[in-house]
Protein backbone atom coordinates (compact mmCIF):
# COMPACT_ATOMS: atom_id res chain seq x y z
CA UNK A 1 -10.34 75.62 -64.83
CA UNK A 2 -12.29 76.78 -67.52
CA UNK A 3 -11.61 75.77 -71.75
CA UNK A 4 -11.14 78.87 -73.79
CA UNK A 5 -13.10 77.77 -76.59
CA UNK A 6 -12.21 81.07 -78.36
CA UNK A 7 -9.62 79.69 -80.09
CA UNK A 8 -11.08 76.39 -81.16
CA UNK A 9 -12.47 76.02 -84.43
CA UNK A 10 -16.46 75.04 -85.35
CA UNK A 11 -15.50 72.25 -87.35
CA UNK A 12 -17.80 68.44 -87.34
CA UNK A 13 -16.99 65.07 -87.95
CA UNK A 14 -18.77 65.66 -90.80
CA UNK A 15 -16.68 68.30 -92.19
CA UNK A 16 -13.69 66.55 -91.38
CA UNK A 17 -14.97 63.43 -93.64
CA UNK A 18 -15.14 66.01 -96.46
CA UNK A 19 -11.71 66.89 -96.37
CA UNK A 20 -10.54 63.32 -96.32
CA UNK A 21 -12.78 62.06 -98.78
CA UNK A 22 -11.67 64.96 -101.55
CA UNK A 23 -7.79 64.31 -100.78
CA UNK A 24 -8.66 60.36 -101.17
CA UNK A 25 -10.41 60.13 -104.03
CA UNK A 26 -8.57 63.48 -105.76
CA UNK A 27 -12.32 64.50 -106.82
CA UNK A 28 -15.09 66.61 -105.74
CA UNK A 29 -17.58 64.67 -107.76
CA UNK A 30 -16.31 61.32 -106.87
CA UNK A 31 -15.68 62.31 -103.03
CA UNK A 32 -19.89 63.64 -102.76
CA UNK A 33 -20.52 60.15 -103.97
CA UNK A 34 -18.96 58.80 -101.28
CA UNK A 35 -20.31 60.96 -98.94
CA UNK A 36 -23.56 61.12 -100.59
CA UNK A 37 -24.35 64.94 -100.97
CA UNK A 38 -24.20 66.95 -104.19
CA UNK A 39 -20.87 68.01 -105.62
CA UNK A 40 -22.02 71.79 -104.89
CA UNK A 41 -22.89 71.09 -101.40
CA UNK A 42 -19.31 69.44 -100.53
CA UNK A 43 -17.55 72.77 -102.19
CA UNK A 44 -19.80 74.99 -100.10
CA UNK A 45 -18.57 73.00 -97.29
CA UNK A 46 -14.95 73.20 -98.11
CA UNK A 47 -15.20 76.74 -98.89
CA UNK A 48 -16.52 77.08 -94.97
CA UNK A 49 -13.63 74.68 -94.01
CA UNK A 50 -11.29 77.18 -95.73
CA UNK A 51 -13.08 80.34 -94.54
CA UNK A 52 -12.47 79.32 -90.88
CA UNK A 53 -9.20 78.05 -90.56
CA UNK A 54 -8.06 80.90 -92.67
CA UNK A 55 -6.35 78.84 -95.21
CA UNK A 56 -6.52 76.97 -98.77
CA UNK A 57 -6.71 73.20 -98.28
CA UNK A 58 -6.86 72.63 -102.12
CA UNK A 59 -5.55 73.75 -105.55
CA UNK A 60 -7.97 73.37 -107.75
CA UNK A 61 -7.67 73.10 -111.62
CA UNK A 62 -10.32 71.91 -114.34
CA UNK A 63 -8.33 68.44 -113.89
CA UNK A 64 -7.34 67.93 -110.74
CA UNK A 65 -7.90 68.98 -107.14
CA UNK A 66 -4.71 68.45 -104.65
CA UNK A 67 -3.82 69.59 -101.51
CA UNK A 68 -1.71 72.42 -100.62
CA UNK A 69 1.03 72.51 -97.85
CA UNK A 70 -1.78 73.64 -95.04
CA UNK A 71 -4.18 70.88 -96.60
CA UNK A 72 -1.59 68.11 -96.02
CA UNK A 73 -1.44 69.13 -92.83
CA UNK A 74 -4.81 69.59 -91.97
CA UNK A 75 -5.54 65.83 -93.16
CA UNK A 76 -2.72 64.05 -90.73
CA UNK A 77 -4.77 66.33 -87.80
CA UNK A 78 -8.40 65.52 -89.20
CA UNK A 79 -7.52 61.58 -89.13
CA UNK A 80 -6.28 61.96 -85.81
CA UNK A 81 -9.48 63.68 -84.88
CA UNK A 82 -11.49 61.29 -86.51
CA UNK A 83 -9.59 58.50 -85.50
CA UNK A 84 -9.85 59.42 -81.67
CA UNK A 85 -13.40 60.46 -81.77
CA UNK A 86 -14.17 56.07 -83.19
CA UNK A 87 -11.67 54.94 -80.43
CA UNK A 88 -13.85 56.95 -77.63
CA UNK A 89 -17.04 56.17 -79.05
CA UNK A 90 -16.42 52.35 -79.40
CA UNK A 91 -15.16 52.96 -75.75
CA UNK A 92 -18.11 54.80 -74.31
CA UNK A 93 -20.61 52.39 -75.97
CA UNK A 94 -18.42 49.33 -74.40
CA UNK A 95 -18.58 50.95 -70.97
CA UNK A 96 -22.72 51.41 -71.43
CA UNK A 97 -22.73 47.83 -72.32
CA UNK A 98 -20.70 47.01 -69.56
CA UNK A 99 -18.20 45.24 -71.25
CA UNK A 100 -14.89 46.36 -69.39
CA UNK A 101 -14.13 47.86 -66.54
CA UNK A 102 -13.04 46.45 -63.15
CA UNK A 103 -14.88 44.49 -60.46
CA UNK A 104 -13.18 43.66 -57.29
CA UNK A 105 -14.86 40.68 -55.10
CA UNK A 106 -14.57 40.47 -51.49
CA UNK A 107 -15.36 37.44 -50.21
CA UNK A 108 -13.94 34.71 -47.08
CA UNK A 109 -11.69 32.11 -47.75
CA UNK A 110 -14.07 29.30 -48.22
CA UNK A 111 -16.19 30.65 -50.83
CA UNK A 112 -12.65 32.05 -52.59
CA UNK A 113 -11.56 28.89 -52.68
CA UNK A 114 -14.89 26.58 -53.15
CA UNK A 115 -17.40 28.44 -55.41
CA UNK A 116 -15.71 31.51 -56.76
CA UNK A 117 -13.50 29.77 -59.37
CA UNK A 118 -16.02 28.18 -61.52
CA UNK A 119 -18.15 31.54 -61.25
CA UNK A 120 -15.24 33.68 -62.13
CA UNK A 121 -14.62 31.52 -64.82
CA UNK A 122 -18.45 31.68 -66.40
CA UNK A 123 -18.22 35.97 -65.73
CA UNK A 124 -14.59 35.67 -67.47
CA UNK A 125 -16.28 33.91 -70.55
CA UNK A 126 -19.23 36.19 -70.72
CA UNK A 127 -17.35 39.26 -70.04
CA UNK A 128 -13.75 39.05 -71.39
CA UNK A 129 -12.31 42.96 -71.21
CA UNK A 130 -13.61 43.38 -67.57
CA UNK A 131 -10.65 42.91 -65.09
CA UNK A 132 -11.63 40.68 -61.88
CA UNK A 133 -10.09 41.26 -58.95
CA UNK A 134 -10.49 38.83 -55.11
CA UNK A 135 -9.87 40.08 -52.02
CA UNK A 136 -9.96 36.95 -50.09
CA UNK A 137 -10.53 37.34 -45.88
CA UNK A 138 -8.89 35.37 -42.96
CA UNK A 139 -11.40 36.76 -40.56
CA UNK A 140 -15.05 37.59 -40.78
CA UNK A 141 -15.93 39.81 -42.89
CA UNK A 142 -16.56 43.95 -41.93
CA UNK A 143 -16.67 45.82 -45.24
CA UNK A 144 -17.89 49.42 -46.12
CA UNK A 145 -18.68 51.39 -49.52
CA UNK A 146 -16.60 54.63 -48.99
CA UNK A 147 -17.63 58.15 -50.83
CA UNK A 148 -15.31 56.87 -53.97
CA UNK A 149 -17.11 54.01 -54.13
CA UNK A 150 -14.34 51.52 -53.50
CA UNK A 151 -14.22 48.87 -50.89
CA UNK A 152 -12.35 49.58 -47.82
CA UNK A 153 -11.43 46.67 -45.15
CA UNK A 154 -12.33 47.01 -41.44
CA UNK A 155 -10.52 43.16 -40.65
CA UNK A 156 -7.08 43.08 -39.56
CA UNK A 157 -6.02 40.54 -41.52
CA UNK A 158 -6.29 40.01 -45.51
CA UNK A 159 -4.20 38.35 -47.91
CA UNK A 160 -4.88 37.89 -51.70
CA UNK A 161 -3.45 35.49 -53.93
CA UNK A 162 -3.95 35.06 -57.91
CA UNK A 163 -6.48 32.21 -58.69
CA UNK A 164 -4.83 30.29 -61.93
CA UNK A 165 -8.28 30.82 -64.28
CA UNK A 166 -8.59 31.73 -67.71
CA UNK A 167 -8.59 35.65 -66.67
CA UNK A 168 -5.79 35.99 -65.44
CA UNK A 169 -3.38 37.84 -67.17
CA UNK A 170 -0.08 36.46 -68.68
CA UNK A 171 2.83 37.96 -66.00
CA UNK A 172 0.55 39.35 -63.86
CA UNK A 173 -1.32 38.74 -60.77
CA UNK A 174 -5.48 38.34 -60.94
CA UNK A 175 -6.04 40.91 -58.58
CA UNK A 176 -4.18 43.23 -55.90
CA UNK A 177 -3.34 43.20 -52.19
């Protein structure tokens, strides 16, 4: 399915910052300090703001600047925007880093129970939002990537159990069956 993007506004982060920073600091002097531009340069950018959504997000006096109905509004939806676009950038940048995701260890029952602890335990440490998960093996091991890229089991015969480690989570079980 295609977006129509004929309806969505060409608005930045940057633009977005403008309007908050005028209806917190009630100034456009004081909010282009913040933002460090000119006070001209934020009202040509407001004006823009304005022009496209078709509205007035200010009143303006000699005095005072506030916001009108559609500017009230407006800032609830821009620091949702805003707010969203810092959660999925802090989350992208944690994925690049690898710091969380999910990593599901196959292994046989010796090596679950005889080395696999105190390495767990070291990843755990080093990498605290990933989620481990053991899929321990009464019988030799037979184990092939499919096209997802998951781990599917050729043995008979599996059984998984949580190992009591730091990583495990409170009311839940370490990994799944």
């Amino acid at each position: 399915m295609v977006m129509d993007l004929s309806h969505i506004p060409d608005l930045g982060s940057r633009q977005l910052l403008a309007v908050l920073a005028i209806a917190d600091y009630g100034s456009f002097i004081a909010a282009a300090a913040f933002l460090k531009t000119s006070q001209p340069a934020l009202t040509r950018t407001i004006k823009r703001i304005e022009d496209v959504l078709g509205v007035s997000l200010f009143e303006r006096t000699t005095r005072r600047v506030q916001l009108t109905t559609a500017g009230r509004e407006f800032v609830a939806v821009a620091e949702r925007v805003l707010n969203d676009l810092r959660i999925s950038v802090r989350s992208m940048r944690e994925l690049a880093d690898q710091q969380r995701g999910q990593v599901i260890v196959a292994t046989i029952m010796s090596v679950a129970n005889g080395l696999l602890p105190r390495i767990i335990a070291e990843y755990h440490v080093a990498r605290p939002s990933i989620e481990l998960h053991v899929r321990e093996g009464v019988h030799a091991l037979s184990l092939r990537i499919s096209g997802a890229g998951y781990l599917t089991w050729e043995s008979p015969m599996w059984t998984s159990y949580p190992i009591r480690s730091p990583w495990c989570r409170s009311g839940g079980r370490c990994f799944t069956p």
